[in-house]
PDB file of N, CA and C in Angstrom:
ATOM      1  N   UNK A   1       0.814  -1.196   0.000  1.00  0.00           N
ATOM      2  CA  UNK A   1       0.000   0.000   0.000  1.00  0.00           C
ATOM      3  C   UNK A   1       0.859   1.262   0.000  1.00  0.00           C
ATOM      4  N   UNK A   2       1.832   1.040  -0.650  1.00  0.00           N
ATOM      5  CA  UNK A   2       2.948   2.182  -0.209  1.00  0.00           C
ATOM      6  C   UNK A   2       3.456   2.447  -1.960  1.00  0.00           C
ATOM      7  N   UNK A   3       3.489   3.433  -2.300  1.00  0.00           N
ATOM      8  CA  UNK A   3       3.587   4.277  -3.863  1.00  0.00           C
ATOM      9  C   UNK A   3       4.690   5.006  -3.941  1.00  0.00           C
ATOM     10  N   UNK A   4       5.830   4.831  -4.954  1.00  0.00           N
ATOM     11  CA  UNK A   4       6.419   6.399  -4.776  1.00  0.00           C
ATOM     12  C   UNK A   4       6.246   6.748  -6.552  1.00  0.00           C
ATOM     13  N   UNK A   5       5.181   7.574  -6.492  1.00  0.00           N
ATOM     14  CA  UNK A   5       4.891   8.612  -7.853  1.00  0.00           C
ATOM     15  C   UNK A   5       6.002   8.812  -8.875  1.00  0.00           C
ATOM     16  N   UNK A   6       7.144   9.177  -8.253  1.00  0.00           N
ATOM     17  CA  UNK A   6       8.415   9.679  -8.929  1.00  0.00           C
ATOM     18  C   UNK A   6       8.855   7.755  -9.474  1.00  0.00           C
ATOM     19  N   UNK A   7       8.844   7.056  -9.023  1.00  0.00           N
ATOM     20  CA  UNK A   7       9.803   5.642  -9.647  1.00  0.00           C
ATOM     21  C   UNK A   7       8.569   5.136 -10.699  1.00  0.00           C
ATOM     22  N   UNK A   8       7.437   5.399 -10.667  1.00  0.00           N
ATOM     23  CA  UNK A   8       6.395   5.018 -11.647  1.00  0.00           C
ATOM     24  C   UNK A   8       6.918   5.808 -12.765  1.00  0.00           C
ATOM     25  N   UNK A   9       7.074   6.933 -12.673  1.00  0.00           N
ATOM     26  CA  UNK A   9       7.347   8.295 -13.780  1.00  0.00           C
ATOM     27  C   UNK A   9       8.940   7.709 -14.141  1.00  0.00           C
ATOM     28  N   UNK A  10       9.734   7.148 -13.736  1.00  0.00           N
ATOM     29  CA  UNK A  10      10.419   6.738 -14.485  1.00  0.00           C
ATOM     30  C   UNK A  10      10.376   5.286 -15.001  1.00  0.00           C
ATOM     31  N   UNK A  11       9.890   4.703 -14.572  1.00  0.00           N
ATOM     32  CA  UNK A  11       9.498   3.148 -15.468  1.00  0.00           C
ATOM     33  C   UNK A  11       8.735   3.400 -16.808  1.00  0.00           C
ATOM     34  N   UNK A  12       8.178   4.937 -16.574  1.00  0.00           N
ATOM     35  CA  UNK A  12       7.220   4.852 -17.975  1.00  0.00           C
ATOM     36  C   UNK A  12       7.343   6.174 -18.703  1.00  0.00           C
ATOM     37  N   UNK A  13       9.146   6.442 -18.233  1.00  0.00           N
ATOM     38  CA  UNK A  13       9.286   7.403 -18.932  1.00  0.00           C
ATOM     39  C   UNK A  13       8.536   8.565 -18.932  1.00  0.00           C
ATOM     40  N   UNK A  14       8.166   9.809 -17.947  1.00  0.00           N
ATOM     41  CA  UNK A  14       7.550  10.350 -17.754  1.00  0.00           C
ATOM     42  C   UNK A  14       7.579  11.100 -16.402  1.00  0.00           C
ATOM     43  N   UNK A  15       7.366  12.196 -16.840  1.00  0.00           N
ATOM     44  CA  UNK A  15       7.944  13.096 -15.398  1.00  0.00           C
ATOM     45  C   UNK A  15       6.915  13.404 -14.427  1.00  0.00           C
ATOM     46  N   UNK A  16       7.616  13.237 -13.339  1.00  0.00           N
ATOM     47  CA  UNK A  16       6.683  13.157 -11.826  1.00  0.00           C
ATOM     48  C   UNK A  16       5.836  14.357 -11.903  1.00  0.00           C
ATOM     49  N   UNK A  17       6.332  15.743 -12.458  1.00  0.00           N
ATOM     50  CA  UNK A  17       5.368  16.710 -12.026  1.00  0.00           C
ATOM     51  C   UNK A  17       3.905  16.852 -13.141  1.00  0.00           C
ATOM     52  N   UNK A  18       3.942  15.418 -13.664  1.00  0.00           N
ATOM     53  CA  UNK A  18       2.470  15.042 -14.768  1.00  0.00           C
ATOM     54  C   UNK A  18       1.198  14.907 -13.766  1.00  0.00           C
ATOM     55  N   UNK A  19       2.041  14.683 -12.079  1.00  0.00           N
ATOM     56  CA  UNK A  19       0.832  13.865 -11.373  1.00  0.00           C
ATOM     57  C   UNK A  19       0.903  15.484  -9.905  1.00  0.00           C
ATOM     58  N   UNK A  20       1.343  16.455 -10.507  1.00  0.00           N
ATOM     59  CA  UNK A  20       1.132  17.527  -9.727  1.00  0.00           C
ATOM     60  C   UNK A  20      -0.262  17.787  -8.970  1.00  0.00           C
ATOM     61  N   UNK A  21      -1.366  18.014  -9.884  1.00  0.00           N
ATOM     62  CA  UNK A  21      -1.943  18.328  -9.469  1.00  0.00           C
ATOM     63  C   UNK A  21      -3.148  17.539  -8.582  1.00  0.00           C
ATOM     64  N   UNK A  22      -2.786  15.928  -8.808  1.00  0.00           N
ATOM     65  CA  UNK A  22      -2.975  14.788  -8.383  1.00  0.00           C
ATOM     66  C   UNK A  22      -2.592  15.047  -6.802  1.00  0.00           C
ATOM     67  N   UNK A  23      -1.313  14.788  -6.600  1.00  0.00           N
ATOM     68  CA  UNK A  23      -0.422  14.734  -5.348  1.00  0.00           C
ATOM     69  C   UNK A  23      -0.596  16.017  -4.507  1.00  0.00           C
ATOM     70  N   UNK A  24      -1.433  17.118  -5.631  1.00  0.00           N
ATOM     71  CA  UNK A  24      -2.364  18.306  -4.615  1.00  0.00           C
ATOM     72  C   UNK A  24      -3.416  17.884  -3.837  1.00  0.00           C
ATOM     73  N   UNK A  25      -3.987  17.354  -4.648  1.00  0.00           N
ATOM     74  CA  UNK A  25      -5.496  16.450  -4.073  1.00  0.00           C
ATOM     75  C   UNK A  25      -5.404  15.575  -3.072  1.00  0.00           C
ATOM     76  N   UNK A  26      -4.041  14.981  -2.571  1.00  0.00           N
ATOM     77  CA  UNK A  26      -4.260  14.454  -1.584  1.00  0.00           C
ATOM     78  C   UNK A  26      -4.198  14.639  -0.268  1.00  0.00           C
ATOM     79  N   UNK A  27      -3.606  16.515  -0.794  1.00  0.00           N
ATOM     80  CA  UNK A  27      -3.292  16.987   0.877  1.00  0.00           C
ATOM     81  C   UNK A  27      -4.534  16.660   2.202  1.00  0.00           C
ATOM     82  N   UNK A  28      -5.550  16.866   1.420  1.00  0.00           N
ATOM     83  CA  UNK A  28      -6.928  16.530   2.331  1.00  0.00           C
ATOM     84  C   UNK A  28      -7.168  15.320   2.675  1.00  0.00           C
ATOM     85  N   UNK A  29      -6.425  14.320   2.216  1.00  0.00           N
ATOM     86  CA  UNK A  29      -6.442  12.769   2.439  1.00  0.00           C
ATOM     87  C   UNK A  29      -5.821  12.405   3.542  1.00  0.00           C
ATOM     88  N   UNK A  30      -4.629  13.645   3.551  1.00  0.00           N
ATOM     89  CA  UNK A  30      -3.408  13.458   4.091  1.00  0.00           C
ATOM     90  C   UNK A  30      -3.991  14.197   5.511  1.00  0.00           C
ATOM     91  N   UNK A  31      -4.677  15.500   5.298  1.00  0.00           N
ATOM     92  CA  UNK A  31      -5.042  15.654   6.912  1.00  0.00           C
ATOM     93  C   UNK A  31      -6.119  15.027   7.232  1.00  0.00           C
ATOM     94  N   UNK A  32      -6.860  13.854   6.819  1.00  0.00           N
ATOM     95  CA  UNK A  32      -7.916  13.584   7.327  1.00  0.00           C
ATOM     96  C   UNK A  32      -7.430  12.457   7.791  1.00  0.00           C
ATOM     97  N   UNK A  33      -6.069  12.262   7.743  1.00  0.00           N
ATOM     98  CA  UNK A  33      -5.008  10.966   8.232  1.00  0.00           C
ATOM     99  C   UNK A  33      -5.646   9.433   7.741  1.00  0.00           C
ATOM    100  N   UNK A  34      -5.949   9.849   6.347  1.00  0.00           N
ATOM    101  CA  UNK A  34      -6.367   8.519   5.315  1.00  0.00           C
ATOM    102  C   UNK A  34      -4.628   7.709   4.640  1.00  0.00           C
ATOM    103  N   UNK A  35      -3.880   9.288   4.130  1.00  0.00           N
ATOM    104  CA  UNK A  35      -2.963   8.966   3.373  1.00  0.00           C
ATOM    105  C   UNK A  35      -1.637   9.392   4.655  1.00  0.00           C
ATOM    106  N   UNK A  36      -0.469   8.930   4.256  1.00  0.00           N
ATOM    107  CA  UNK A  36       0.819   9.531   4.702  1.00  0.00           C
ATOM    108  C   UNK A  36       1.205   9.420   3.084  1.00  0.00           C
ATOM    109  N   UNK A  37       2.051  11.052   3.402  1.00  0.00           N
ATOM    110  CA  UNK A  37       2.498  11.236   2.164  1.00  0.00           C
ATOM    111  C   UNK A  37       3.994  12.085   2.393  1.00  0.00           C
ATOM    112  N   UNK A  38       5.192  11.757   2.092  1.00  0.00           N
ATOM    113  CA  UNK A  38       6.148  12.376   2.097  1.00  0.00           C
ATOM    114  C   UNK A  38       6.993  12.685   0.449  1.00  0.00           C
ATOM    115  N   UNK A  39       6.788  13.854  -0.444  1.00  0.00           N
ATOM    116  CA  UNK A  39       7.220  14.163  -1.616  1.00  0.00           C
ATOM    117  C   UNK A  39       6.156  13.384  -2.578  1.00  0.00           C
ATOM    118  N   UNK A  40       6.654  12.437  -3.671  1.00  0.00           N
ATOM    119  CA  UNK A  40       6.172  11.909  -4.521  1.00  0.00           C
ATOM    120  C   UNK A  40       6.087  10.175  -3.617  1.00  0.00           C
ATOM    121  N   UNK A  41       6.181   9.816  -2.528  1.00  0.00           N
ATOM    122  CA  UNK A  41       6.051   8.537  -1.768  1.00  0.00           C
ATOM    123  C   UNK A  41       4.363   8.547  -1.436  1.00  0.00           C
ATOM    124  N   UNK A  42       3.776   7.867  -1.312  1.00  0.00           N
ATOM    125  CA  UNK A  42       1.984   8.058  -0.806  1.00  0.00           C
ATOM    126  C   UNK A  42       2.051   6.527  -0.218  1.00  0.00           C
ATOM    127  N   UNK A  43       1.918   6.459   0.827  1.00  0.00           N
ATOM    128  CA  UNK A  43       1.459   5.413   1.804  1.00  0.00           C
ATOM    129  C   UNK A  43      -0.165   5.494   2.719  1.00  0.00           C
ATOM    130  N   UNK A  44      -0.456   4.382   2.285  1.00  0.00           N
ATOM    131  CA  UNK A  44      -2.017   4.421   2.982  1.00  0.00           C
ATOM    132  C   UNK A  44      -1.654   3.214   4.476  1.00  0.00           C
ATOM    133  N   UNK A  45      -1.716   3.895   5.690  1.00  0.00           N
ATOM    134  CA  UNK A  45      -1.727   3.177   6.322  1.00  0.00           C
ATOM    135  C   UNK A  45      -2.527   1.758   7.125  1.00  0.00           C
ATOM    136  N   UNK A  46      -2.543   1.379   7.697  1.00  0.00           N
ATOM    137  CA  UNK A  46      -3.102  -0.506   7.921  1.00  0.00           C
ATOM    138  C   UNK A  46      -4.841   0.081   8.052  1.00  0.00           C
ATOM    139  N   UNK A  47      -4.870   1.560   9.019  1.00  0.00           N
ATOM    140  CA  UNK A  47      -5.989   1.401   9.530  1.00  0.00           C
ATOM    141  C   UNK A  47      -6.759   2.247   8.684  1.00  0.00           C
ATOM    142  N   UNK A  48      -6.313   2.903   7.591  1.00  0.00           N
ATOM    143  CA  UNK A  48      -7.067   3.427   6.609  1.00  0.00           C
ATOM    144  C   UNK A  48      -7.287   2.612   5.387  1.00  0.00           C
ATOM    145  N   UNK A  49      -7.105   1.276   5.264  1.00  0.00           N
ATOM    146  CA  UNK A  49      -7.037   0.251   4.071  1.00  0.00           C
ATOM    147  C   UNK A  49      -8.709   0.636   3.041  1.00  0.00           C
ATOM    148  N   UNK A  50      -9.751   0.541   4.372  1.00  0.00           N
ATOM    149  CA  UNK A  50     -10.857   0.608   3.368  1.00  0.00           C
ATOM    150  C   UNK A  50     -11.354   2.004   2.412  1.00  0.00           C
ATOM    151  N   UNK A  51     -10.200   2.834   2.692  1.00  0.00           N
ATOM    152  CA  UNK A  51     -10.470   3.899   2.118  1.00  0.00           C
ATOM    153  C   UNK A  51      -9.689   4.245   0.730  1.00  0.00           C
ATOM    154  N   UNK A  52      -8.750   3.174   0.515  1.00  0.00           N
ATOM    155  CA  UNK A  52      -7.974   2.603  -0.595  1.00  0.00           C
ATOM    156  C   UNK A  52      -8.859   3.671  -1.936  1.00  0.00           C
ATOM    157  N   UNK A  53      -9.606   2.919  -2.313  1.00  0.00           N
ATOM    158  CA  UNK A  53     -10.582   3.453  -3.285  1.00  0.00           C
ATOM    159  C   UNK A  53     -10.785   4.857  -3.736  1.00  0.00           C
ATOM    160  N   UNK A  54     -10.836   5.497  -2.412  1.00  0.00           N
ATOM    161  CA  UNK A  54     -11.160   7.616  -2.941  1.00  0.00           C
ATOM    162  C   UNK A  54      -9.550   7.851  -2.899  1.00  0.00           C
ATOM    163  N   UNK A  55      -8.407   6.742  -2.501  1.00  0.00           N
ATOM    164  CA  UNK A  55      -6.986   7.067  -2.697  1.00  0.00           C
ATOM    165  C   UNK A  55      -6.881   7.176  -4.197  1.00  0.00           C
ATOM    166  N   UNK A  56      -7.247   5.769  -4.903  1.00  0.00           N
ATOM    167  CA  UNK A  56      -7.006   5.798  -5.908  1.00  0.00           C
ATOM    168  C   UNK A  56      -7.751   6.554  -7.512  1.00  0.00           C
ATOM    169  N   UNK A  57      -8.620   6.649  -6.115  1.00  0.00           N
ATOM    170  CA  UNK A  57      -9.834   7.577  -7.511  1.00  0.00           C
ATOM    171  C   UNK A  57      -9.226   9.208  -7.827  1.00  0.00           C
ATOM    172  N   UNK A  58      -8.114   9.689  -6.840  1.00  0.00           N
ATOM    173  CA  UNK A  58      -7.728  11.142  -7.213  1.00  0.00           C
ATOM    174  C   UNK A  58      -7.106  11.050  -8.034  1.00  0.00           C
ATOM    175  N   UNK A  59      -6.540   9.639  -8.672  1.00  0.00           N
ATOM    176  CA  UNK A  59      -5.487   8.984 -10.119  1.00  0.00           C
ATOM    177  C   UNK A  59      -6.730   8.828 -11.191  1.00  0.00           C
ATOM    178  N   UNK A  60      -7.969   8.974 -11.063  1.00  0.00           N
ATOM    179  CA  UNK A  60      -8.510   8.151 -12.344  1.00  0.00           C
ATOM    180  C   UNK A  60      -8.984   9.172 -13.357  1.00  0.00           C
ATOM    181  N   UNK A  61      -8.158   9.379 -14.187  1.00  0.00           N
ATOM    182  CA  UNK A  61      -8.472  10.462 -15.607  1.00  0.00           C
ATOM    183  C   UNK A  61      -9.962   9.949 -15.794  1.00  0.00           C
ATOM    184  N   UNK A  62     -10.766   9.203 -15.801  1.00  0.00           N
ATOM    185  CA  UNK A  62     -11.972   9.707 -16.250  1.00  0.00           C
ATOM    186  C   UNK A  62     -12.867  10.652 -15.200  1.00  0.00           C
ATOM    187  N   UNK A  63     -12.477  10.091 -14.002  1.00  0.00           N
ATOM    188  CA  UNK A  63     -13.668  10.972 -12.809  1.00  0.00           C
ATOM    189  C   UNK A  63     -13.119  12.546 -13.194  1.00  0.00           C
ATOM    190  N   UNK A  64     -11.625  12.635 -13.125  1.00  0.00           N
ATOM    191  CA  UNK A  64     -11.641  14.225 -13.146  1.00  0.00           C
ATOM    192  C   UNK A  64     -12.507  14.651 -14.535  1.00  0.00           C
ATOM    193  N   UNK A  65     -12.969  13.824 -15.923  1.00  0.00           N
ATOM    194  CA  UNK A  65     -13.004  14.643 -17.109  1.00  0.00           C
ATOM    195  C   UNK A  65     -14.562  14.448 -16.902  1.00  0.00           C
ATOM    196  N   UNK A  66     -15.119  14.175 -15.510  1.00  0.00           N
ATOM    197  CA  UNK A  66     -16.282  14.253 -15.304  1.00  0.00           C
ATOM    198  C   UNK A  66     -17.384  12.422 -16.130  1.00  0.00           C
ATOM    199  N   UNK A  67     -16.351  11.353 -16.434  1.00  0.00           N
ATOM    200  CA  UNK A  67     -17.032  10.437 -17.357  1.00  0.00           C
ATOM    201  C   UNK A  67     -16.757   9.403 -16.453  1.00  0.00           C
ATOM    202  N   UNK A  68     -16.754   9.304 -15.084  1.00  0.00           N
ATOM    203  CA  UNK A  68     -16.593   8.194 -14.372  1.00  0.00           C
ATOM    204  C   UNK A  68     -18.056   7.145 -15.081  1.00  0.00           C
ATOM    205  N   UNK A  69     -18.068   5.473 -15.277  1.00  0.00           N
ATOM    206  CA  UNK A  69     -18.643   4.742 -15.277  1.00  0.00           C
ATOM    207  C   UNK A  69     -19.725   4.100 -14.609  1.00  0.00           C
ATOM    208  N   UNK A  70     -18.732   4.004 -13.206  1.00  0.00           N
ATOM    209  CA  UNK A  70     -18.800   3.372 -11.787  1.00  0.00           C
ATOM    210  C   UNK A  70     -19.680   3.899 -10.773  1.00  0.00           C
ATOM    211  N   UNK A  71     -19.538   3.275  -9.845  1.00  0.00           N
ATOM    212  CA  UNK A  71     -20.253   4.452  -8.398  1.00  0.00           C
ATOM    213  C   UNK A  71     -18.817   4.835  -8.375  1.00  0.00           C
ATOM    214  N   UNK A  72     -19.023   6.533  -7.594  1.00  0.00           N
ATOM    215  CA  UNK A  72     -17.919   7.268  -7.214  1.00  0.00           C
ATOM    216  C   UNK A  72     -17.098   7.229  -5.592  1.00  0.00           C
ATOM    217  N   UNK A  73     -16.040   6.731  -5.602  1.00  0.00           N
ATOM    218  CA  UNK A  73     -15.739   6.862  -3.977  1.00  0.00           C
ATOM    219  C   UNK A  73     -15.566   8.232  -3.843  1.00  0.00           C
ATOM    220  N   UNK A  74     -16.046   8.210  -2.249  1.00  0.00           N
ATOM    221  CA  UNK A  74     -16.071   9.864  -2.102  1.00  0.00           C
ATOM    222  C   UNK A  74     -15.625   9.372  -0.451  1.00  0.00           C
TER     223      UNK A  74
END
């Protein structure tokens, strides 16, 4: 459950500050003590596991372009 943004951006060729405004969005994750986040690292800790989901939904290009499919985690 532990991410670092920046080693993804280089496996796929691609620079960390693509997920800027992403890694903005989680400051509120981060004080609602869902996420720990230090730089481009994002760790969800043991006792926030079920909240996994609105972690990963601040990554999903369709919810931001407004065309999510799914139900929305919120």
């Amino acid at each position: 459950m532990t991410l670092d943004v920046a080693e993804v951006c280089v496996a796929y060729d691609t620079d960390a500050d693509h997920f800027a405004v992403e890694l903005a969005k989680l400051d509120e994750l981060v004080s609602d003590g869902i996420v720990e986040r230090s730089g481009t690292r994002i760790n969800v800790p043991e006792q926030s596991r079920t909240f996994v989901r609105s972690v990963c939904a601040v990554f999903d290009a369709y919810m931001a372009n407004g065309e999510a499919r799914f139900s929305k985690a919120s």
